[in-house]
Each structure stands twice: as structure tokens, then as C-alpha cells.
Protein backbone atom coordinates (compact mmCIF):
# COMPACT_ATOMS: atom_id res chain seq x y z
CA UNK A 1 -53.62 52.76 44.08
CA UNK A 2 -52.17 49.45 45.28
CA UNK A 3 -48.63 49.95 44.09
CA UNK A 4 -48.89 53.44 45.94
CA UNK A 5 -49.98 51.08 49.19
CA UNK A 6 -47.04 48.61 49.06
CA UNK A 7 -44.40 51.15 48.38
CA UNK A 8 -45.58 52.71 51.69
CA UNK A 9 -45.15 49.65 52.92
CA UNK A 10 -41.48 49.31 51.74
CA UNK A 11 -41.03 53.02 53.69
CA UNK A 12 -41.91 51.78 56.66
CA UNK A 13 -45.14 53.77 56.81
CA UNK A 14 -47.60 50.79 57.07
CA UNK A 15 -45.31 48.37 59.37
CA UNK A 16 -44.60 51.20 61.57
CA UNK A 17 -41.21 53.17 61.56
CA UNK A 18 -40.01 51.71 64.24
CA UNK A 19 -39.90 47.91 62.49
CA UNK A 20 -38.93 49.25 58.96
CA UNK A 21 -36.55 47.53 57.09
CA UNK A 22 -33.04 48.33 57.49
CA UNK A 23 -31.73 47.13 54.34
CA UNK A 24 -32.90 48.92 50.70
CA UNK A 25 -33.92 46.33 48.50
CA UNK A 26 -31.73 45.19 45.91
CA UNK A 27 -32.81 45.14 42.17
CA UNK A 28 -32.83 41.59 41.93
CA UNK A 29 -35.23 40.93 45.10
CA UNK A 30 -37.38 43.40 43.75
CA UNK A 31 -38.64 41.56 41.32
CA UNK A 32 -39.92 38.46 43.79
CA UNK A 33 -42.08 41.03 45.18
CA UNK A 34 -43.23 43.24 42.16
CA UNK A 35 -43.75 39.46 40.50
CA UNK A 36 -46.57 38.54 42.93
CA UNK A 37 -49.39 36.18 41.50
CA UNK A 38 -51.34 37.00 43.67
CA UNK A 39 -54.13 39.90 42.66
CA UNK A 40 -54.16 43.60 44.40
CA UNK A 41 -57.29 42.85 45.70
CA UNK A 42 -55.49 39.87 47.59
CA UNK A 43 -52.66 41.49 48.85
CA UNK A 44 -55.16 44.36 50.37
CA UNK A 45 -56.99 41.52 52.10
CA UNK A 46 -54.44 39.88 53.56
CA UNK A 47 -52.91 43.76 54.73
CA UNK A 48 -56.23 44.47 56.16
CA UNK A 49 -56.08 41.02 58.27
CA UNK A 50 -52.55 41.47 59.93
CA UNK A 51 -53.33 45.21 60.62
CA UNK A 52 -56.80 44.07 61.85
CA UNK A 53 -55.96 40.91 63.37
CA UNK A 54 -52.55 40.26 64.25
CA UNK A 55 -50.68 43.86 64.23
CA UNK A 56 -47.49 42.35 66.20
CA UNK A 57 -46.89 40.76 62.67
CA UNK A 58 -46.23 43.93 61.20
CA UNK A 59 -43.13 43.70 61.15
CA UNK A 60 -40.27 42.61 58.19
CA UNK A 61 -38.31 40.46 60.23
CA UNK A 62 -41.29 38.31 61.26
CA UNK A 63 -44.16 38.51 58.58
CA UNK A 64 -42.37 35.37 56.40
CA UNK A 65 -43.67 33.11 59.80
CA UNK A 66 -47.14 34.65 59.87
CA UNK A 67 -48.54 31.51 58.43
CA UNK A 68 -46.80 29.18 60.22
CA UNK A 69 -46.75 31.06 63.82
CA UNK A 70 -50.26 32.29 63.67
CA UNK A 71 -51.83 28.60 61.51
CA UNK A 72 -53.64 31.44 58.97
CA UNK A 73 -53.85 27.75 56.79
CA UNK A 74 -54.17 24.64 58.59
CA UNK A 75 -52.83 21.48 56.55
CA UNK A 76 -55.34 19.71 55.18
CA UNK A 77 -55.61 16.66 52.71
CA UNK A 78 -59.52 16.07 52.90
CA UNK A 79 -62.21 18.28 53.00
CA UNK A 80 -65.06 18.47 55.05
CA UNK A 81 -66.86 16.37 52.43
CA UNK A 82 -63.75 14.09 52.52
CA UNK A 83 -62.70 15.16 49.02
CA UNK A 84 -59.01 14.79 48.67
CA UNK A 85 -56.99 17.97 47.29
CA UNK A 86 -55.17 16.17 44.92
CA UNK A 87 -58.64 15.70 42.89
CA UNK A 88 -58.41 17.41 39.92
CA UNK A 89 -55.84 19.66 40.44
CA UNK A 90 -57.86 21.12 43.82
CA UNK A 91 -60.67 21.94 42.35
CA UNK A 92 -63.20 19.68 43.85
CA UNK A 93 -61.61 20.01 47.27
CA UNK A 94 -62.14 24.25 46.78
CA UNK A 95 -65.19 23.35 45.42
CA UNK A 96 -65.19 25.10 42.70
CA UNK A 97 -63.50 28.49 44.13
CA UNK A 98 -60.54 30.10 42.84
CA UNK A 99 -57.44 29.10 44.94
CA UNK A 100 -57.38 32.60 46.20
CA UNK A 101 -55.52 33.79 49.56
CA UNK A 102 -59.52 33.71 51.27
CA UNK A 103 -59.93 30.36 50.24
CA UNK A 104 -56.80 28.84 51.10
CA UNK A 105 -57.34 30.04 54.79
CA UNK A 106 -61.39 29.24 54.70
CA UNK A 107 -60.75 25.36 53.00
CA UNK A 108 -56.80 24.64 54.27
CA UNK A 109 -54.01 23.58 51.81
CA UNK A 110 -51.54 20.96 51.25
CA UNK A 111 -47.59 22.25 51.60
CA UNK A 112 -48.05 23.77 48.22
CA UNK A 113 -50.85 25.89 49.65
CA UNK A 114 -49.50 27.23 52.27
CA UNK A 115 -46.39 27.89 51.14
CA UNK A 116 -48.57 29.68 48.30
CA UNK A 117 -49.73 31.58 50.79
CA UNK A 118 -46.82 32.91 53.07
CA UNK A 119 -45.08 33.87 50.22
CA UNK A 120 -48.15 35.98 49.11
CA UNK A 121 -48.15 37.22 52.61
CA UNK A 122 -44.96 38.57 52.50
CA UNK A 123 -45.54 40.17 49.19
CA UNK A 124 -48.17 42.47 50.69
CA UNK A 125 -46.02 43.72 52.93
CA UNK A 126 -43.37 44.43 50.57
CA UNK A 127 -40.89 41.92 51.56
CA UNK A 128 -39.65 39.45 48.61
CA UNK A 129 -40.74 35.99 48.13
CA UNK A 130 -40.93 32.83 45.65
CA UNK A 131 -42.26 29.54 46.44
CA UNK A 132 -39.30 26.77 46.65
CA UNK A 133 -40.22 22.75 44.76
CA UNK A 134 -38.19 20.29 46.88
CA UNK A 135 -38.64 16.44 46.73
CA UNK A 136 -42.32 15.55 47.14
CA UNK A 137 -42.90 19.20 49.01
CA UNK A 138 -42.88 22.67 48.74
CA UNK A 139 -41.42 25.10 51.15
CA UNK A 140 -41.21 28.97 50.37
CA UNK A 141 -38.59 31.91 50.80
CA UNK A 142 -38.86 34.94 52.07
CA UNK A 143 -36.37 37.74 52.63
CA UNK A 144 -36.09 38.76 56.13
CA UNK A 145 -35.67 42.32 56.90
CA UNK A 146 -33.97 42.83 53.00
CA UNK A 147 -30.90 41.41 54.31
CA UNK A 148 -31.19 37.52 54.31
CA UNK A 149 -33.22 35.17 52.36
CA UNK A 150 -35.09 32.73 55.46
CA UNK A 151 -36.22 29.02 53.97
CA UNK A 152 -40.08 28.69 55.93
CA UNK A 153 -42.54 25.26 55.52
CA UNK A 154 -39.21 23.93 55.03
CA UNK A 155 -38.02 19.74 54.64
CA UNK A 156 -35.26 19.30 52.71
CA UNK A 157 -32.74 22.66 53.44
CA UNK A 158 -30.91 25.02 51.17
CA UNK A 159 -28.93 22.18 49.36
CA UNK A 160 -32.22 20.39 47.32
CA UNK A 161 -34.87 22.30 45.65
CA UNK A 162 -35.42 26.07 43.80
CA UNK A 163 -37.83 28.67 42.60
CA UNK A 164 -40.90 26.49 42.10
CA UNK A 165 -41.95 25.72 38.22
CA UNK A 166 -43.84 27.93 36.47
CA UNK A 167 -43.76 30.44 39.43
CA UNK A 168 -42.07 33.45 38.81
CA UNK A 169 -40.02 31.42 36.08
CA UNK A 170 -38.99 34.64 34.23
CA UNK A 171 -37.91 36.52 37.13
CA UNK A 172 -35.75 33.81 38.24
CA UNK A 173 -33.51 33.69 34.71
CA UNK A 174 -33.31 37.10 34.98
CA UNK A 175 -32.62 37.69 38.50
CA UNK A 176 -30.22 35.03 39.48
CA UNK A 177 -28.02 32.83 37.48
CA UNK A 178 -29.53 29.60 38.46
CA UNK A 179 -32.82 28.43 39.84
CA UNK A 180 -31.21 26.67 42.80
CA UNK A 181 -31.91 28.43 46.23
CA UNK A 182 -28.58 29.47 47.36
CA UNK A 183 -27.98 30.98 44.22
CA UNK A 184 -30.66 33.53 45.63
CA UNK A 185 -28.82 34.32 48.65
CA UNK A 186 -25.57 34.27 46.74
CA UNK A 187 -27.32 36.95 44.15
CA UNK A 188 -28.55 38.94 47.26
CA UNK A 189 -25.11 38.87 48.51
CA UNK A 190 -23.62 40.55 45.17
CA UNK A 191 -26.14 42.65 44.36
CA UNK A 192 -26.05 44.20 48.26
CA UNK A 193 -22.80 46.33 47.15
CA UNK A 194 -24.42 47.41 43.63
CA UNK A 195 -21.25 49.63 42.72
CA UNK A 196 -18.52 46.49 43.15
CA UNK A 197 -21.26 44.13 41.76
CA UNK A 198 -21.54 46.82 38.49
CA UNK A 199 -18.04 47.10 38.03
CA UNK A 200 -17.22 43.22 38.26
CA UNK A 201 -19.83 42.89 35.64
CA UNK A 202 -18.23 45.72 33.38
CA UNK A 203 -15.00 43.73 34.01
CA UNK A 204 -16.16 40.57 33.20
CA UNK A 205 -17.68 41.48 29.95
CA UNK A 206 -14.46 43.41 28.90
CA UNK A 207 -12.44 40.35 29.71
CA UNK A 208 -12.38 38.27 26.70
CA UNK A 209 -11.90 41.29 24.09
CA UNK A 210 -8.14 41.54 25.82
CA UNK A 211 -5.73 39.50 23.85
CA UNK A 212 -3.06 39.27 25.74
CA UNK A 213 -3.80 36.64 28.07
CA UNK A 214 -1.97 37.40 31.32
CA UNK A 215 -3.88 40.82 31.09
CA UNK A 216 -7.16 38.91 30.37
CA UNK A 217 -6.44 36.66 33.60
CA UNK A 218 -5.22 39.41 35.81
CA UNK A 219 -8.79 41.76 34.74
CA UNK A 220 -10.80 38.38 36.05
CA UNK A 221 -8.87 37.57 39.08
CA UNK A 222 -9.53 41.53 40.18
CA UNK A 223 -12.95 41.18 39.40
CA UNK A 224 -13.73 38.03 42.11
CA UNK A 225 -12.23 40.21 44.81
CA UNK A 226 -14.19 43.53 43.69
CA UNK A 227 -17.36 41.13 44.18
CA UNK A 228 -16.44 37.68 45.48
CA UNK A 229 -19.80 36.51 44.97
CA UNK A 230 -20.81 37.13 41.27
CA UNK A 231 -21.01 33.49 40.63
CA UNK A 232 -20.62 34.15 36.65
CA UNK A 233 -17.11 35.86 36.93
CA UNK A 234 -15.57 31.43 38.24
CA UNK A 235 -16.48 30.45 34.44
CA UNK A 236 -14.84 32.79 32.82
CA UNK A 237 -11.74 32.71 34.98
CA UNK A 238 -11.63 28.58 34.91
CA UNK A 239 -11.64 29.33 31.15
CA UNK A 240 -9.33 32.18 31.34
CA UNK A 241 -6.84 29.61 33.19
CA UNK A 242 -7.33 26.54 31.18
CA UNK A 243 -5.91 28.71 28.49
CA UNK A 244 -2.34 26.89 27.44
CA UNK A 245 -1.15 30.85 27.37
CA UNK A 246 -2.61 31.08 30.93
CA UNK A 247 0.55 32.63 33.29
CA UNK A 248 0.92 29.75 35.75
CA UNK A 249 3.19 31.63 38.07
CA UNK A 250 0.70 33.98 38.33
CA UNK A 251 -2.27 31.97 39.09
CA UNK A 252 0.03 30.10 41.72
CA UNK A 253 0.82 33.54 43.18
CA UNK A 254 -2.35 35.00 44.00
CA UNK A 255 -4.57 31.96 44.06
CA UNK A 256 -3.09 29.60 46.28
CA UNK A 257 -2.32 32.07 49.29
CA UNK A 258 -6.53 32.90 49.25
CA UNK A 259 -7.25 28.68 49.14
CA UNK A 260 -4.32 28.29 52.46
CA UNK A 261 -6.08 31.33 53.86
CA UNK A 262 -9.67 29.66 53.08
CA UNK A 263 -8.15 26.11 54.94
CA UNK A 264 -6.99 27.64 57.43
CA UNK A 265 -10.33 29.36 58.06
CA UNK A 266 -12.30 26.12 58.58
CA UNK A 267 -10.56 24.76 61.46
CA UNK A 268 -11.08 28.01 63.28
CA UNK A 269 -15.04 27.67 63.24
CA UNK A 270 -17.03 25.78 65.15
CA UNK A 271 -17.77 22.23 63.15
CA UNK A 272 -20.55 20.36 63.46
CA UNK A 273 -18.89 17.16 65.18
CA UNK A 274 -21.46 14.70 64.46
CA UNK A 275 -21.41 15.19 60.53
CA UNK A 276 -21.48 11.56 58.51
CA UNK A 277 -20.27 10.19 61.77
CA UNK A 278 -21.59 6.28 62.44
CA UNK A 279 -24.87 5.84 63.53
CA UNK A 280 -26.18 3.01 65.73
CA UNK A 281 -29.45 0.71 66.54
CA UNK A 282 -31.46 2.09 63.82
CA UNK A 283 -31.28 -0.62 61.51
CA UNK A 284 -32.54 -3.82 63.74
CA UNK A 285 -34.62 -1.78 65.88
CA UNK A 286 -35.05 1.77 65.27
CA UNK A 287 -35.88 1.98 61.36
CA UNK A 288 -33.43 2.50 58.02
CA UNK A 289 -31.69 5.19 56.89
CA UNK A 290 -29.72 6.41 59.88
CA UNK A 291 -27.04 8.08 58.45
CA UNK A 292 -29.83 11.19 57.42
CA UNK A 293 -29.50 12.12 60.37
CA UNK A 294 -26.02 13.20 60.60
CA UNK A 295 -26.24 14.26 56.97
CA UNK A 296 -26.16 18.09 57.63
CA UNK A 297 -29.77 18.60 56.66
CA UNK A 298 -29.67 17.33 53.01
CA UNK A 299 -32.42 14.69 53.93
CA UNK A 300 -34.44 13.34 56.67
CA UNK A 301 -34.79 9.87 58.32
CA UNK A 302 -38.32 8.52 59.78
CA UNK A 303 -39.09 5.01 62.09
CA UNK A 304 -42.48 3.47 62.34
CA UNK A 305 -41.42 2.68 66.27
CA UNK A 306 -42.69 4.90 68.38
CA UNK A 307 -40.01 4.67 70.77
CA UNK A 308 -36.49 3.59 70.59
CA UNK A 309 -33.01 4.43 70.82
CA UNK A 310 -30.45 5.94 68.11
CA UNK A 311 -26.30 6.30 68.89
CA UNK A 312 -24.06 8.51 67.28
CA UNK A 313 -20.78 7.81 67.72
CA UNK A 314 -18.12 10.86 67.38
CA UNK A 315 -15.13 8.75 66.48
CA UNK A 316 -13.03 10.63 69.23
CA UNK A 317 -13.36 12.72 72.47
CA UNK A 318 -15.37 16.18 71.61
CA UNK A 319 -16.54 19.00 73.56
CA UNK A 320 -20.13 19.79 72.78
CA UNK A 321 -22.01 23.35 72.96
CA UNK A 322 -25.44 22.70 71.69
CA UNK A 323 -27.00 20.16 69.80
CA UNK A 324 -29.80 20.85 67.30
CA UNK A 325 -32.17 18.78 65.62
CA UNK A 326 -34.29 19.51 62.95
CA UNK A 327 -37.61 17.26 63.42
CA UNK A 328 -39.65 16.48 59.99
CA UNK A 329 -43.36 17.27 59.68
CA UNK A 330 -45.17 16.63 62.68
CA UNK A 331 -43.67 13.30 63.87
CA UNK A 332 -41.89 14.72 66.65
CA UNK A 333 -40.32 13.07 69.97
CA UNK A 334 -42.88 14.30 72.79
CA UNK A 335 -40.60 12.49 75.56
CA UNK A 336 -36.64 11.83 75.40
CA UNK A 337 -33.55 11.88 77.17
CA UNK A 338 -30.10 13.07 76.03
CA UNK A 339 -27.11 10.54 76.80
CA UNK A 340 -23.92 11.17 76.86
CA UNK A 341 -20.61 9.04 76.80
CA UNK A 342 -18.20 10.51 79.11
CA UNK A 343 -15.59 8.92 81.05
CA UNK A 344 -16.45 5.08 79.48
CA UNK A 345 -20.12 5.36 80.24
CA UNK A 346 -23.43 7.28 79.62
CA UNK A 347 -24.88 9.88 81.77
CA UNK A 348 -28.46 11.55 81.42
CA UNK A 349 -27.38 15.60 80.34
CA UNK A 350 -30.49 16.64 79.04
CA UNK A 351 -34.37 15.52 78.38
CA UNK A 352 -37.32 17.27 76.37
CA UNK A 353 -37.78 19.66 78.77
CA UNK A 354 -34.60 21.30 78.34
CA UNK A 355 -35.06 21.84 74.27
CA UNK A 356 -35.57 25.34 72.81
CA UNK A 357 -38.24 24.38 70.19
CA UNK A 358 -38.80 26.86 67.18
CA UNK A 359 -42.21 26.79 64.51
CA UNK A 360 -43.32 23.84 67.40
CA UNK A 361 -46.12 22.38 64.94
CA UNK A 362 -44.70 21.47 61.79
CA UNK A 363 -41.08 21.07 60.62
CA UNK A 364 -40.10 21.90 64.26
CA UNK A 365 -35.95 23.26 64.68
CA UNK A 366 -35.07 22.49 68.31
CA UNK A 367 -31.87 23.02 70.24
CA UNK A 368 -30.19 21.85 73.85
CA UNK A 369 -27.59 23.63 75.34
CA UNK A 370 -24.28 21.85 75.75
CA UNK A 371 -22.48 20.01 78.33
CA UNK A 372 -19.36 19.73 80.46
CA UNK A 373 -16.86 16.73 79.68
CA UNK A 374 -15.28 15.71 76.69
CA UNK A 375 -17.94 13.13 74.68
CA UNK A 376 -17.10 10.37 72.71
CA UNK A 377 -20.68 8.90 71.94
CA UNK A 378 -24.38 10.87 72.04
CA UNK A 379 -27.66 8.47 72.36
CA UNK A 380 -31.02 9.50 72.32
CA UNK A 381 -33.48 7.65 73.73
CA UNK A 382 -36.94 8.75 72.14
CA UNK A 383 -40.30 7.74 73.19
CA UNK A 384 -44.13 9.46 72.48
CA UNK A 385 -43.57 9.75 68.55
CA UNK A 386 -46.77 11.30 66.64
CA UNK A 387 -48.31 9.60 63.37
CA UNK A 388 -47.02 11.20 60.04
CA UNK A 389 -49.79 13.04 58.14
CA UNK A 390 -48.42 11.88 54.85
CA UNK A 391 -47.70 8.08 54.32
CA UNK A 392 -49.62 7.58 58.12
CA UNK A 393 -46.86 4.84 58.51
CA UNK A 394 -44.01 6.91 60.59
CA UNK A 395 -43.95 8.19 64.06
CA UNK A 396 -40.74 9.76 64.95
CA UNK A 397 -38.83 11.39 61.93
CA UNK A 398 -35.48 13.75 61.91
């Protein structure tokens, strides 16, 4: 019986004790694996290929990148007959065949494809996932080792896009409170300490049957620190507040000592030093939108140069341990140099050959190691960009 198959799968039995997951699943993450569209016949098939094929995939903190790492579906907008896939919903660019897991990696896919299909992947194996609709593109999620939900075939980040319409629709209301992707990692997060995450609910539903309000408040503000992250329990203590009966002294007392401690917190972390900072030579020479790319990931920018130079300026003197960039699609820099402004002028720290690049054929992440002397400006000067395989119009894109 298939169901038998996967839940040796969850035991560690198939992947091989030694890369079983760590972390029970939680009720709530269940479901994006139970809730697989995908048919058993499917998810034996694509089993039998990773056992047969690629083995070292077996494994729950890597089988989410199996499509990505190993190309199982190549990207694709034409077939071999030079049918486009956006014909009729796909189905003269299948040809006819059902937009199963074997034809998606026989005929290639289009972002919504292949993200169709690594999240299928991981279902076979037991490990949660849900395709995720961003702007113009679809990415997936899948939960890494039952401890952390990864973003893969990714554009756009965490802050844009959620569980992909009319995919797993119902197990989305009823396992999270909103649609939104961090709300998944947020639920996975509550629901990984099931006893506080019971009793805040138990709290929270008691709550507004107390009439005395200072008892009602004091129920709620116990509840957010039994389970800080059950995202439900903020409305009904903003309510509980707003109250004109709501003990003010109170909510100054124990509130405002967490928000100093939270304050204080953020200048103890390392910050991301180029974030909305001022961005030069992209406007007159290097294409629009510069400011994307100090945006924290909430967008990307793209040039149709194919070489050029972009400046961020840090607004004052910063010490800098790594910088990362997150490339878009496949228009990538092949050749660059890192420049920094030290000492009122630029010196050459670091070129291509120095970046750590991660997933290196589509949506690339890659990161440099840092530098000594305290920066004030960071230019890149990019050259070899590589032809978007969307609009065909942009060469280098961020």
C-alpha cells in the first residue's frame, strides 16, 4: 500500500536511518504532504528514480533541490514542434498527455511546472510541500528536515506571494491562518511546541467569556508568551486593549519592557548595511529601477546592457563581512569585480572568482567574503551578462 510506503519513508526506513528527519512532523505540515495532487502511482515513480538514479538525494534536508540540483525538468517555453506551453492551457505543448510527473521531465515545464514538480518530489519522500504564486512566477516550498520551511525556484522572497490558487486551497484555511508564506513558517513555529500552542489556543478561546476586563487582558497577554507565535492570539489582545475598560497601567507594565527589550535586540545583530541605501549610474547608463537592489529581496532589478557599472553608497563608514547577491533567472554576471571605497578611493577586493555561488543555473544566491577597512561606497563593475529567457530583452538582472 502506498500510504504504508511513505510512512516508511517518514521513519527513516526508505531515506536511510542515518539521514532521517530529526524533527516529528507537526499536524499542520502534515497535511501539505498527505494533500499531494499528485497520484500514488506518481509518487512511486518518482521514489523509484531517486533510489535508482540519484540515491545521494535521499535525504530530507536535500530532496526539496532535487529538481533544481539534478535539472529532472529543464525550462522550456517551446516544444520540439515549437508549440508554446501557454497554448491552451499546455495541452498542445504535452501533446495531448496528462501533465503527469513523467511528462513534465520527458516535455520540460515553465516555472509552474517545475515547481509542480519539486513539490511533488518532496511529497514522495514524505517531506511537506505546496506550490507558492508570486508576481508573474511560481516558486514552491518545501520543509527541510521538518524543521524549516526552504522557498526553492524562487524570484520574489518570503515577503510577496502564497500557497498557489486552487492548490491545496483547503489545507491552507485550515492549516495556517493566512495564505501568505511566512504565515507557514510562523504556523510551523507554533505548532513545533504542540502543548504551549494547545494551551494558548484554550486560552484564547476562554478569553472573551471573562467579564472583568483586566482578567480578560491579563489571560491574553499570558497566552503570547506561552506561544509567542500564534498569530491569532495579537487580534484578540489589540481588541482586548482598545477596550475603554482596558487597565492602561497594566499594558504599560508588561508591554513596553518586551518592545525596549525587542529595540534593543536589533542593534545587537548584524544589519544589512546596504538596505534602501542610494544607488548610482543605473539610471543614464546601467538601466531603471536601482533601488531593487538594495530592497532586501522584495523585488528584482534587470539592464538590457550587458556590461556596466552600479554604486551603492553606504551613507557612512561600515565594516563589511560578506556581501550576497541574489541574481534573477538566468541573467547572471559571468565576469565582475568588487570595488570598494576605502580611505577616499576604490580598491579592487574581490572578482567572480571569489563568489560562493548556490543553485548556479537559475535564480542563482551568491556570496563574497568580506573585507578589511571601514567602507563608505561598494561598486560593481559587471560585464558578460546572459539573455533573459522571458522578455529576451535583459542581460544582467539582481
Amino acid at each position: 500500500m502506498v500510504l504504508l510506503d511513505i510512512a516508511a519513508t517518514l521513519g527513516g526506513q526508505t531515506m536511510g536511518s542515518s539521514s532521517s528527519r530529526s524533527t516529528p512532523l507537526t499536524h499542520g505540515s502534515c497535511g501539505m504532504w498527505l494533500g499531494s495532487w499528485a497520484t500514488d502511482e506518481e509518487l512511486v515513480w518518482a521514489r523509484n528514480l531517486i533510489r535508482t538514479e540519484h540515491p545521494e538525494y535521499m535525504d530530507p534536508n536535500k530532496i526539496g533541490t532535487a529538481v533544481s540540483d539534478i535539472r529532472l525538468v529543464r525550462y522550456s517555453m517551446k516544444n520540439e514542434k515549437g508549440v508554446s506551453i501557454f497554448t491552451r492551457g499546455g495541452r498542445d505543448f504535452y501533446e495531448g498527455n496528462p501533465e503527469t510527473m513523467q511528462t513534465l521531465m520527458k516535455y520540460g515545464a515553465a516555472c509552474g511546472g517545475i515547481s509542480k514538480f519539486g513539490t511533488q518530489m518532496s511529497q514522495a519522500f514524505g517531506i511537506p510541500g505546496l506550490p507558492v504564486g508570486q508576481p508573474g512566477h511560481c516558486a514552491y516550498m518545501w520543509l527541510k528536515n521538518g524543521t524549516r520551511w526552504i522557498i526553492s525556484n524562487d524570484i520574489w522572497g518570503w515577503g510577496v506571494g502564497g500557497a498557489h490558487w486552487p492548490v491545496q486551497y483547503s489545507l491552507t484555511v485550515q492549516y495556517s491562518w493566512r495564505s501568505s508564506s511566512p504565515f507557514f513558517q510562523m504556523m510551523l513555529h507554533a505548532q513545533q511546541n504542540p502543548a504551549a500552542y494547545h494551551l494558548s489556543e484554550k486560552m484564547r478561546i476562554v478569553a472573551p467569556f471573562i467579564s472583568d476586563p483586566t482578567l480578560r487582558y491579563e489571560v491574553l497577554e499570558d497566552a503570547t508568551t506561552v506561544c509567542p507565535y500564534n498569530y491569532d492570539l495579537y487580534y484578540d489582545l489589540q481588541e482586548a486593549i482598545s477596550k475603554e475598560t482596558a487597565p492602561r497601567d497594566l499594558v504599560e507594565k508588561q508591554m513596553l519592557p518586551v518592545l525596549q527589550d525587542h529595540y534593543n535586540t536589533l542593534f545587537e545583530v548584524e544589519r544589512d548595511v546596504a538596505h534602501r541605501k542610494n544607488v548610482g549610474n543605473v539610471t543614464t547608463s546601467f538601466g531603471k529601477f536601482g533601488r531593487h537592489l538594495v530592497d532586501g529581496g522584495m523585488s528584482h532589478w534587470a539592464t538590457n546592457f550587458t556590461q556596466g557599472w552600479v554604486e551603492i553608497d553606504l551613507a557612512y563608514p561600515c565594516t563589511i563581512n560578506s556581501v550576497e547577491i541574489d541574481w534573477w533567472g538566468l541573467s547572471v554576471s559571468n565576469d565582475y569585480d568588487v570595488l570598494a571605497h576605502i580611505d577616499g578611493e576604490f580598491v579592487k577586493v574581490h572578482s567572480r572568482k571569489d563568489e560562493k555561488r548556490t543553485r548556479d543555473w537559475f535564480n542563482p544566491k551568491g556570496k563574497l567574503p568580506g573585507w578589511d577597512g571601514l567602507t563608505m561606497k561598494v561598486r560593481l563593475e559587471l560585464r558578460g551578462g546572459v539573455l533573459d529567457v522571458w522578455s529576451k530583452a535583459f542581460y544582467i538582472g539582481m
